[in-house]
C-alpha atoms as a PDB file:
ATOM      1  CA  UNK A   1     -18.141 -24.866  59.436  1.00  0.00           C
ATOM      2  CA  UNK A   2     -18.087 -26.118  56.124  1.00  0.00           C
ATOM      3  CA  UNK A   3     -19.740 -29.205  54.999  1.00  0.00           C
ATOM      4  CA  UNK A   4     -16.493 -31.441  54.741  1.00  0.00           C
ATOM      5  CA  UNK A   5     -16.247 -30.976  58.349  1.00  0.00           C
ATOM      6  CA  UNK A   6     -19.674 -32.061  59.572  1.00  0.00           C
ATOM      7  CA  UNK A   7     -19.991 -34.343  62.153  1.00  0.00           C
ATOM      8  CA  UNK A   8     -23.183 -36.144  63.325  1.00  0.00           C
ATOM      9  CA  UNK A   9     -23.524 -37.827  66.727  1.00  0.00           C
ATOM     10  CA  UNK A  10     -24.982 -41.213  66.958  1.00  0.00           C
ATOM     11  CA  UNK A  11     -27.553 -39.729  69.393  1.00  0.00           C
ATOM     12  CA  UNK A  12     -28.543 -37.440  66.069  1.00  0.00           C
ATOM     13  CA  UNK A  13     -28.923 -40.956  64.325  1.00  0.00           C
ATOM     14  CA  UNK A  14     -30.986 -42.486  67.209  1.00  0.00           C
ATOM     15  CA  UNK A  15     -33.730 -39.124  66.955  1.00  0.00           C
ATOM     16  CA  UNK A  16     -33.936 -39.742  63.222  1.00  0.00           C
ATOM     17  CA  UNK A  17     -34.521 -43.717  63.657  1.00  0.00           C
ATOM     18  CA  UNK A  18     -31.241 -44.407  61.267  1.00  0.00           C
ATOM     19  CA  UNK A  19     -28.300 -46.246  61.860  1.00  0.00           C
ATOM     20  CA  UNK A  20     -24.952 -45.086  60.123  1.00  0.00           C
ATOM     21  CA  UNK A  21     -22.873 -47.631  57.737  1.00  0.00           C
ATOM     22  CA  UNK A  22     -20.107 -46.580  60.577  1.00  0.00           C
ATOM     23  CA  UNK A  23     -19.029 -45.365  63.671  1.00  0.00           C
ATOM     24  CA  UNK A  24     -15.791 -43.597  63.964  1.00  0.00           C
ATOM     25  CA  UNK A  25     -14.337 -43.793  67.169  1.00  0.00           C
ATOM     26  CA  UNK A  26     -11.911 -40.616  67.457  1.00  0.00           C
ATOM     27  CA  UNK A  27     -10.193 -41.702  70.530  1.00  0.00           C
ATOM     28  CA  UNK A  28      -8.769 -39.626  73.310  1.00  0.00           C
ATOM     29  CA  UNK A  29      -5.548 -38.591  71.527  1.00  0.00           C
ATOM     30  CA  UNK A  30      -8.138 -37.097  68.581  1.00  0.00           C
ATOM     31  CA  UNK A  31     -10.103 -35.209  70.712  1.00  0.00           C
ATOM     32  CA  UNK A  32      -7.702 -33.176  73.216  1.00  0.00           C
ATOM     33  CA  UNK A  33      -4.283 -33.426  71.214  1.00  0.00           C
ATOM     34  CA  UNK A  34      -3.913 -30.564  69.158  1.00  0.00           C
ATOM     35  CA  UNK A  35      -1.640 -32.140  66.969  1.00  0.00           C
ATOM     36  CA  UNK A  36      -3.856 -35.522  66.571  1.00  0.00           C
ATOM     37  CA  UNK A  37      -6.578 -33.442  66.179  1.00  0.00           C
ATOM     38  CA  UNK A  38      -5.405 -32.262  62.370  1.00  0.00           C
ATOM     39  CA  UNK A  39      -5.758 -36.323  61.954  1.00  0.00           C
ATOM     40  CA  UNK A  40      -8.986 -36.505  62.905  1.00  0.00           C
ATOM     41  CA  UNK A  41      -9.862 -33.683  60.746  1.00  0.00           C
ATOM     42  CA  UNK A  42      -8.047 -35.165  57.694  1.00  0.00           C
ATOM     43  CA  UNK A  43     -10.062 -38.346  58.411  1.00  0.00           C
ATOM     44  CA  UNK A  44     -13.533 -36.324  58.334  1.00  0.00           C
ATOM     45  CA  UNK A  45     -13.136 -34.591  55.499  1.00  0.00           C
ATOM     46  CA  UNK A  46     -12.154 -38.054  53.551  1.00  0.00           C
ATOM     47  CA  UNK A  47     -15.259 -39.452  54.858  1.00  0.00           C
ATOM     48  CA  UNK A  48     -17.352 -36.654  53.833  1.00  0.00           C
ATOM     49  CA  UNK A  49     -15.642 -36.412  50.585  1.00  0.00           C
ATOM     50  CA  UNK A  50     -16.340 -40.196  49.426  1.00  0.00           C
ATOM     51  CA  UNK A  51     -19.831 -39.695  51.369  1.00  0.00           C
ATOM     52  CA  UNK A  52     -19.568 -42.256  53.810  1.00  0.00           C
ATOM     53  CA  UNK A  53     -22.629 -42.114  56.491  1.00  0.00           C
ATOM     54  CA  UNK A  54     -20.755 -42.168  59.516  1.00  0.00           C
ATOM     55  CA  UNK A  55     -21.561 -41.249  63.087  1.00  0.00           C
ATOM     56  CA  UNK A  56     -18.967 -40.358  66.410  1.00  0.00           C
ATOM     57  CA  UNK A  57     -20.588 -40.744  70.118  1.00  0.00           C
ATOM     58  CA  UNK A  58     -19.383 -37.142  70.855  1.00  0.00           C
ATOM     59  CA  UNK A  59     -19.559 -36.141  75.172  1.00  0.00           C
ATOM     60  CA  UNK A  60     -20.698 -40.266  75.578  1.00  0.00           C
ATOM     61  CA  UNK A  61     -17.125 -41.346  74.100  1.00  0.00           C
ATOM     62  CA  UNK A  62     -15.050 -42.493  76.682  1.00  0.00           C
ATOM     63  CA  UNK A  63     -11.241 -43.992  76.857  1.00  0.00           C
ATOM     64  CA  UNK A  64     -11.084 -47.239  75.613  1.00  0.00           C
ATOM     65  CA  UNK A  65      -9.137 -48.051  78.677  1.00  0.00           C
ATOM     66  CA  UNK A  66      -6.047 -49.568  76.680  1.00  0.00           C
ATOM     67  CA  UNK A  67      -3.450 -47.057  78.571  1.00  0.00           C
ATOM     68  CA  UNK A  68      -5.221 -48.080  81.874  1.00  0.00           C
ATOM     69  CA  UNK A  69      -4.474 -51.847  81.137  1.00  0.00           C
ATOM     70  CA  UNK A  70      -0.827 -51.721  79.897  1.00  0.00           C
ATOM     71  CA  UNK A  71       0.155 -49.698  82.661  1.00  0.00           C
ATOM     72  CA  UNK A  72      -1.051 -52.358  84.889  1.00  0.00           C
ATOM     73  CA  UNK A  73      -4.276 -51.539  86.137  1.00  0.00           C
ATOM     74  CA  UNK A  74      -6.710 -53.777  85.143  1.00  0.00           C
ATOM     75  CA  UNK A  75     -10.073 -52.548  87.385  1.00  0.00           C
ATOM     76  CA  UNK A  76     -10.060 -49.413  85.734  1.00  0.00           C
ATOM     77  CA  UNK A  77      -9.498 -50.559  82.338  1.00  0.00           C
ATOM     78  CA  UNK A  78     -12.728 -52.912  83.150  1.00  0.00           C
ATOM     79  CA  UNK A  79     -14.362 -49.786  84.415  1.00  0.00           C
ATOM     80  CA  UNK A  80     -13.566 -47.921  81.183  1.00  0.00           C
ATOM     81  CA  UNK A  81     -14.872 -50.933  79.002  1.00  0.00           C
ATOM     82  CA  UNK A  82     -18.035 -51.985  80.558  1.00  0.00           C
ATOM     83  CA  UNK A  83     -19.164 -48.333  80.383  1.00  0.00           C
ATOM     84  CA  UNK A  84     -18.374 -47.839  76.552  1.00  0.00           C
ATOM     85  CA  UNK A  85     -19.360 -51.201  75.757  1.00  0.00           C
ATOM     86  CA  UNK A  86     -22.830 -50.565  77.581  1.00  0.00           C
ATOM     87  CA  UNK A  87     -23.089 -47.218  74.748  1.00  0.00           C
ATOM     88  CA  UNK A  88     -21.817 -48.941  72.186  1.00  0.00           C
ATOM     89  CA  UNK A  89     -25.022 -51.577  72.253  1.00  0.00           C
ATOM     90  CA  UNK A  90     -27.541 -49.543  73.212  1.00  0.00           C
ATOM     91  CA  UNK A  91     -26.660 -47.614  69.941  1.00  0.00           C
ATOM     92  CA  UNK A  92     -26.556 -51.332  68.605  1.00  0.00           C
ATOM     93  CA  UNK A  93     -23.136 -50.050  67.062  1.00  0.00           C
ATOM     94  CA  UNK A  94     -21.712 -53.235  64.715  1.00  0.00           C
ATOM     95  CA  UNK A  95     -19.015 -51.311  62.480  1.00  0.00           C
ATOM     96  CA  UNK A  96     -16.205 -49.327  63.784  1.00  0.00           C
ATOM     97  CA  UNK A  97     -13.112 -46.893  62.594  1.00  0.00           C
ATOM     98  CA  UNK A  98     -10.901 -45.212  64.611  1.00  0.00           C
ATOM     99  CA  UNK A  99      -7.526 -43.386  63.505  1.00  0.00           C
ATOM    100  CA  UNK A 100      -5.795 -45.259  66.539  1.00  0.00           C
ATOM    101  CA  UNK A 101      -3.837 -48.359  66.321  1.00  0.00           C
ATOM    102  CA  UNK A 102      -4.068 -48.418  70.251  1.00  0.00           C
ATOM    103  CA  UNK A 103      -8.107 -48.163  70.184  1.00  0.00           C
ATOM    104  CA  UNK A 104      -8.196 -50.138  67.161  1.00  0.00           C
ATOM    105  CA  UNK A 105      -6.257 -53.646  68.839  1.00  0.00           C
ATOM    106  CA  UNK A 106      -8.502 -52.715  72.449  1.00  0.00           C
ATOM    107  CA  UNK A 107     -11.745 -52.828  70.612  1.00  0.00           C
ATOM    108  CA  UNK A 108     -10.840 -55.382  68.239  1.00  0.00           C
ATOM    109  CA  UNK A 109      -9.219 -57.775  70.581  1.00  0.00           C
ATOM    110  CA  UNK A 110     -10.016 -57.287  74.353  1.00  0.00           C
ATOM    111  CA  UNK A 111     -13.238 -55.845  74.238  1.00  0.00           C
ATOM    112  CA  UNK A 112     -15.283 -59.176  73.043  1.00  0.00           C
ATOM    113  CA  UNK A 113     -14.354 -60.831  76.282  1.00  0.00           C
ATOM    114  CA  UNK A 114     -16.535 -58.381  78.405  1.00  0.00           C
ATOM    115  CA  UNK A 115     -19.346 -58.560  75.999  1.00  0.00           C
ATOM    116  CA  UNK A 116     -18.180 -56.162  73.016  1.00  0.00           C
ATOM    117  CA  UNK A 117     -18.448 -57.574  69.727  1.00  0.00           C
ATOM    118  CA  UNK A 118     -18.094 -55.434  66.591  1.00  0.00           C
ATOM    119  CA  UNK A 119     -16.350 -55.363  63.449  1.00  0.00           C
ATOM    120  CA  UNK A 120     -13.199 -52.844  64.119  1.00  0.00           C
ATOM    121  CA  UNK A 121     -11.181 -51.272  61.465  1.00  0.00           C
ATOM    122  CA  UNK A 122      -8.095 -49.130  61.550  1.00  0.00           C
ATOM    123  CA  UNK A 123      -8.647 -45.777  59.414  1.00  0.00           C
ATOM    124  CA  UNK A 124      -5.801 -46.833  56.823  1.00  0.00           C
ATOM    125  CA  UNK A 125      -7.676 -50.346  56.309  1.00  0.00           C
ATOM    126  CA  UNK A 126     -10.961 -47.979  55.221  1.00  0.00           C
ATOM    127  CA  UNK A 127      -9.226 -45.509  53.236  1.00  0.00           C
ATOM    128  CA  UNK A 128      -7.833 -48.449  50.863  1.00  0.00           C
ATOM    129  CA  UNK A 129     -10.965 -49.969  50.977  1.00  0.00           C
ATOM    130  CA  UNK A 130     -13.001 -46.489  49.612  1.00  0.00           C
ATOM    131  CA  UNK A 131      -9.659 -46.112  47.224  1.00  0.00           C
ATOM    132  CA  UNK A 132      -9.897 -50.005  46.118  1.00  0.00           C
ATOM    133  CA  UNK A 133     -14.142 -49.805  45.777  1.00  0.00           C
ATOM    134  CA  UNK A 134     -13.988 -46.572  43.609  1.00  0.00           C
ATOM    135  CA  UNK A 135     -15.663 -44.584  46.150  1.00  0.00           C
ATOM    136  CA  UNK A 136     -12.597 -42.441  47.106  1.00  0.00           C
ATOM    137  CA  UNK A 137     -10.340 -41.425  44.160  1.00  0.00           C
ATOM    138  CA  UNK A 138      -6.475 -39.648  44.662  1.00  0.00           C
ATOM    139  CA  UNK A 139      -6.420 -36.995  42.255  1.00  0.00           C
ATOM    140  CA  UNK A 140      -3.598 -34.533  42.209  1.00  0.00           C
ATOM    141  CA  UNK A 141       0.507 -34.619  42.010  1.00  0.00           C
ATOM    142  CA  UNK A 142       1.240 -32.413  45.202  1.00  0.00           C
ATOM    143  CA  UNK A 143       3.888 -35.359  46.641  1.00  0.00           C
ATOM    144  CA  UNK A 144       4.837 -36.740  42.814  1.00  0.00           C
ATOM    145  CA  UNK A 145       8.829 -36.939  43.177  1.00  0.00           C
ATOM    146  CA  UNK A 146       8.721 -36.501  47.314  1.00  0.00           C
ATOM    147  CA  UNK A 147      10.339 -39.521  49.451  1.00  0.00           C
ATOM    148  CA  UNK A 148       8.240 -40.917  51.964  1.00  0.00           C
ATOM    149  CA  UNK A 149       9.066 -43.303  54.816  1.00  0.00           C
ATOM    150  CA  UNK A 150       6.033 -45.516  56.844  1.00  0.00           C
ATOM    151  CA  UNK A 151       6.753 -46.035  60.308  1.00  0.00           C
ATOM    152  CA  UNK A 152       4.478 -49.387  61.001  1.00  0.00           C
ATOM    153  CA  UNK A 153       2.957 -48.711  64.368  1.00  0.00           C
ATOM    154  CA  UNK A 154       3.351 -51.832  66.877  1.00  0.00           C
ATOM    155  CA  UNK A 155      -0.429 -52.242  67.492  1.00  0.00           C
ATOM    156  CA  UNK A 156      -1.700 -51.879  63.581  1.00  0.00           C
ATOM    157  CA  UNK A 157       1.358 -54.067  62.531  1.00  0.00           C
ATOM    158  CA  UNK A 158       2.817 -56.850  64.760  1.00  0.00           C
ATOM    159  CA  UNK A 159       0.024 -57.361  67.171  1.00  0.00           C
ATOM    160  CA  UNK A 160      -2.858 -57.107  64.346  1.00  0.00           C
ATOM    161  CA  UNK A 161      -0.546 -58.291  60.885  1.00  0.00           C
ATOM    162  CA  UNK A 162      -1.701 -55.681  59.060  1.00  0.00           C
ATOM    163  CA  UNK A 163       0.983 -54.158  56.837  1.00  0.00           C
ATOM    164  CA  UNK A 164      -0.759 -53.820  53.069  1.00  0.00           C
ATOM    165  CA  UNK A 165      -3.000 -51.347  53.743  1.00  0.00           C
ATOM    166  CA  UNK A 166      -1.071 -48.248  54.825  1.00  0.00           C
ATOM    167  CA  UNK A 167       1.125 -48.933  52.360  1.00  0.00           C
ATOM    168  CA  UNK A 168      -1.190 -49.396  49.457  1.00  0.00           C
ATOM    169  CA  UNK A 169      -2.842 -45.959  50.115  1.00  0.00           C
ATOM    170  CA  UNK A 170       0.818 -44.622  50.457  1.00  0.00           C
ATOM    171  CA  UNK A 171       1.219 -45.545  47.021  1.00  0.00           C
ATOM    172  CA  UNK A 172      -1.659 -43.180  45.954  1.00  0.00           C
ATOM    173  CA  UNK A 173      -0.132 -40.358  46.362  1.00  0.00           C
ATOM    174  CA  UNK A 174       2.459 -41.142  43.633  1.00  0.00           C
ATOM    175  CA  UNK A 175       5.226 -40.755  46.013  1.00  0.00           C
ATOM    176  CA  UNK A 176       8.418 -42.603  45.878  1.00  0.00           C
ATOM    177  CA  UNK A 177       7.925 -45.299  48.975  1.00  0.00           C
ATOM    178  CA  UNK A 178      11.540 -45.855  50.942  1.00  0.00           C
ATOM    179  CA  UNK A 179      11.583 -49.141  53.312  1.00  0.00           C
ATOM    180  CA  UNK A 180      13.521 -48.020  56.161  1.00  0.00           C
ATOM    181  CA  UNK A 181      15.933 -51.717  57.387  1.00  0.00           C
ATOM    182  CA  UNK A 182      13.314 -52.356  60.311  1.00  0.00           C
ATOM    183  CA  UNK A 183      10.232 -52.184  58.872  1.00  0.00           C
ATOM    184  CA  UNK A 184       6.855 -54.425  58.852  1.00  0.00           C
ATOM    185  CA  UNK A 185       7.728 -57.674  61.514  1.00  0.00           C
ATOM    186  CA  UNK A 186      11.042 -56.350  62.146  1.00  0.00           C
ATOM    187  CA  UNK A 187       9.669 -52.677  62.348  1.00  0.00           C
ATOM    188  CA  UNK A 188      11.130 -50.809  65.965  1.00  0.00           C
ATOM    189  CA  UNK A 189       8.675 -49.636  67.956  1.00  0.00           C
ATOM    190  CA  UNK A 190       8.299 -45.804  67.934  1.00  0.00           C
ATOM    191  CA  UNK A 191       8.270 -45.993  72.306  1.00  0.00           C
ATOM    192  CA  UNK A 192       4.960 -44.450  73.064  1.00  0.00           C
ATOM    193  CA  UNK A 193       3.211 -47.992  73.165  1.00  0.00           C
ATOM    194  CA  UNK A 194       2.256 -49.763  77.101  1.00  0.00           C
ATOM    195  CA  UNK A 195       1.918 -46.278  78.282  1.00  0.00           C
ATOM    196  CA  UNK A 196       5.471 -45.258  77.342  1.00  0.00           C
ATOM    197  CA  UNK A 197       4.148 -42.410  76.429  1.00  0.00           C
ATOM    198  CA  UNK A 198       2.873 -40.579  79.766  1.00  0.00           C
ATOM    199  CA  UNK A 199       6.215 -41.256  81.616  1.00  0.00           C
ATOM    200  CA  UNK A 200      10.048 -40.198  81.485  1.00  0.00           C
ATOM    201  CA  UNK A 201      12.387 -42.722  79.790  1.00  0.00           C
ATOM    202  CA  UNK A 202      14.475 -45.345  81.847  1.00  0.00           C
ATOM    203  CA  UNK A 203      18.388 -44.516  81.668  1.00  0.00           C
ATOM    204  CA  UNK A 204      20.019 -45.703  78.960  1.00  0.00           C
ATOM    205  CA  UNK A 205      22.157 -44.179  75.834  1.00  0.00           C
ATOM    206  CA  UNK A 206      19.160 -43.117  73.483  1.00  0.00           C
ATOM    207  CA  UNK A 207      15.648 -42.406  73.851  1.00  0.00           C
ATOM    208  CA  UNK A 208      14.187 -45.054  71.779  1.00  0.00           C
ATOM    209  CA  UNK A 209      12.225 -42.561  69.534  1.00  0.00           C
ATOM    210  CA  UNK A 210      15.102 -40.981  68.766  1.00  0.00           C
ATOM    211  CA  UNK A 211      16.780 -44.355  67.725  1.00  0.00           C
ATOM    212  CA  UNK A 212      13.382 -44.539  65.404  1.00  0.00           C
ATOM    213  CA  UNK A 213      13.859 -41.574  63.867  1.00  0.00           C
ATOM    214  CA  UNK A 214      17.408 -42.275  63.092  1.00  0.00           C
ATOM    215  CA  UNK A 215      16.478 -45.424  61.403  1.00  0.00           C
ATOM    216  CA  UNK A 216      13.481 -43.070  59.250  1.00  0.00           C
ATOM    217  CA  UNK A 217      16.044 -40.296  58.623  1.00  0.00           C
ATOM    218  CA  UNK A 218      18.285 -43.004  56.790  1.00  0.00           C
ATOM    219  CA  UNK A 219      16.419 -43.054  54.137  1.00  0.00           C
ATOM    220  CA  UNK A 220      16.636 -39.891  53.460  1.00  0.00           C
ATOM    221  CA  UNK A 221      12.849 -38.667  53.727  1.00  0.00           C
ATOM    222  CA  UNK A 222      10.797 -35.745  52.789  1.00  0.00           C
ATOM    223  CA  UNK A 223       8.134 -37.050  54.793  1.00  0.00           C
ATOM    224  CA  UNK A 224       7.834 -39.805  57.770  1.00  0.00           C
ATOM    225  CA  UNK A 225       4.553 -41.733  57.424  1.00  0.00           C
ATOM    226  CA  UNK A 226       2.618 -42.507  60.492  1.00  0.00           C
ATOM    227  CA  UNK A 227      -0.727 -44.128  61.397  1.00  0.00           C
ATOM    228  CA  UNK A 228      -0.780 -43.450  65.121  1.00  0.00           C
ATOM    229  CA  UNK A 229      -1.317 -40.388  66.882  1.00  0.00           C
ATOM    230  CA  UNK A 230       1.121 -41.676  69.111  1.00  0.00           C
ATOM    231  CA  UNK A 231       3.776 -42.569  66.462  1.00  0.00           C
ATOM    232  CA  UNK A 232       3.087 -38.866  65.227  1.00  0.00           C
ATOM    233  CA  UNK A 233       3.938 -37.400  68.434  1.00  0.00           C
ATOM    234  CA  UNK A 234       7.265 -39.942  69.113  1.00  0.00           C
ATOM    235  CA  UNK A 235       8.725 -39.679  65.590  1.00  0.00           C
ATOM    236  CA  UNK A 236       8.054 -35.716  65.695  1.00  0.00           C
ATOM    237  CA  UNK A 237       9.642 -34.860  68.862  1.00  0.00           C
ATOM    238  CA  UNK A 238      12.678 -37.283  67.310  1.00  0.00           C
ATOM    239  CA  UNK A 239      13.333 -35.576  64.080  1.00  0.00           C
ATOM    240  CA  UNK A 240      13.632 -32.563  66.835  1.00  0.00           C
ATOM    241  CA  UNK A 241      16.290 -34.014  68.427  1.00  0.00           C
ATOM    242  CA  UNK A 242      17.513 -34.247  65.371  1.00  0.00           C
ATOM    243  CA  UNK A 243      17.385 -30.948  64.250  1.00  0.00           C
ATOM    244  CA  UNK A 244      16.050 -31.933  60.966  1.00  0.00           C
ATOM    245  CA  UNK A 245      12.261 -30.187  61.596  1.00  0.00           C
ATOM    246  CA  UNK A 246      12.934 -27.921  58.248  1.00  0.00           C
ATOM    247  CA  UNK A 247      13.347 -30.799  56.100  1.00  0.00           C
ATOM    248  CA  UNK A 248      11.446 -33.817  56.985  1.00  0.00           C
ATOM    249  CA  UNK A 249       7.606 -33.494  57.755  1.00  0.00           C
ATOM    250  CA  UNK A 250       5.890 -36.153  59.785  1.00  0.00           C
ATOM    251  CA  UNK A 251       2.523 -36.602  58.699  1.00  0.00           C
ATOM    252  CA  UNK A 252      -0.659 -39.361  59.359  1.00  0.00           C
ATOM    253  CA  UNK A 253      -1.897 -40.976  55.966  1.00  0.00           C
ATOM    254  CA  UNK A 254      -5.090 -39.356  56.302  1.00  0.00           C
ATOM    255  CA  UNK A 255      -2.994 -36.250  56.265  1.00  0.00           C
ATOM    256  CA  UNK A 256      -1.082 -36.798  53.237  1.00  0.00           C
ATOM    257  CA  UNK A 257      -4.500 -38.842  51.339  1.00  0.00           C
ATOM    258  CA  UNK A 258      -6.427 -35.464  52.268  1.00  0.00           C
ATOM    259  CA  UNK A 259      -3.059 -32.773  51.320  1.00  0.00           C
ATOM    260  CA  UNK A 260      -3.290 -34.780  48.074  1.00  0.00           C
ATOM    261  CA  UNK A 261      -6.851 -34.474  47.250  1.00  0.00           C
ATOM    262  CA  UNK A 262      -6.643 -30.588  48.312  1.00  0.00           C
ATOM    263  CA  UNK A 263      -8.824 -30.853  51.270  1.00  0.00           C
END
């Protein structure tokens, strides 16, 4: 394995008596998705790269519980919670990234109440913050000339107001950066959010991923930006239905931050 894949475990910390600068929570999408698993791999070798210490849990990661709760069951989502939250402060854990916007609003926002308080920060917030601090530079013209298209995901944009960030790093790449109409506050959610995702659509005209990717493939893209695993999977599957797979990639921003640097 080479070195810009190396991943200590916070229980590798603990045995050495050191605490990392963070803890990147990978999330369950990142660790048994095959396709959200080249995300988490774009987002380690980044972190390697601009040598940030950074730790996972490994086996003692757990669902955050978020899918639990917006499908209605709130015991197990408690369940879930307690039990990471109990980890989580035993390893005395105060600074944490995670790739997903879904992870990233449930630690942030609905863990505190049940006695889990931590700095949270969505991967896109930390690569512009290595980018902006000099500690991560974007070399490289591999999408110079390409159009790209972000797709805000509901959970990083609307329910947390972040919007900057993605599309700050986007501009690294030297791309040309195409607002699709409903984008930022107005942006239409992908449909995997409130456990969408696991389920069959209700009846109506459209799928409402497929309405998404209508409103991405109006601007004519190269490549559709995401920043959830979830998004990736939802705008993918609609550029399918589309038929338009040989000409417009869908690809994370760690993906395309990573691509650039020739990771």
């Amino acid at each position: 394995m080479s070195d810009l894949l190396k991943v200590p475990t916070m229980e590798e910390y603990m045995a050495q008596g050191k605490q990392p600068e963070i803890l990147f929570w990978v999330g369950s999408a990142g660790s048994f998705d095959d396709r959200a698993k080249k995300i988490t791999k774009a987002f380690v070798k980044i972190l390697n790269t601009a040598n940030v210490d950074f730790a996972v849990l490994g086996t003692e990661e757990s669902s955050t519980g978020d899918i639990a709760k917006r499908a209605g069951n709130e015991f197990l989502f408690q369940m879930q919670a307690v039990t990471n939250i109990e980890i989580l402060n035993a390893y005395e854990v105060k600074k944490i990234v995670t790739c997903d916007p879904h992870s990233f609003n449930c630690l942030k926002n609905e863990y505190p109440e049940l006695g889990g308080q931590y700095e949270v920060i969505h991967h896109t917030q930390f690569i512009n913050d290595l980018i902006a601090s000099g500690r991560l530079k974007v070399d490289g013209d591999l999408y110079k000339g390409k159009k790209i298209t972000f797709h805000d995901p509901c959970y990083l944009g609307r329910a947390n107001n972040e919007y900057d960030a993605p599309r700050n790093v986007l501009k690294e790449t030297k791309a040309d950066i195409v607002e699709m109409k409903r984008h930022k506050r107005t942006a239409l959610c992908c449909g995997a959010g409130g456990a969408q995702m696991f389920k069959e659509p209700e009846k109506g005209d459209m799928d409402v991923n497929v309405l998404r990717t209508e409103d991405a493939l109006e601007t004519k893209p190269n490549i559709i930006a995401t920043g959830c695993p979830y998004c990736n999977t939802m705008m993918t599957d609609g550029v399918k239905a589309k038929e338009k797979e040989n000409d417009v990639q869908v690809l994370d921003i760690a993906e395309l931050i990573a691509n650039a640097q020739g990771l």
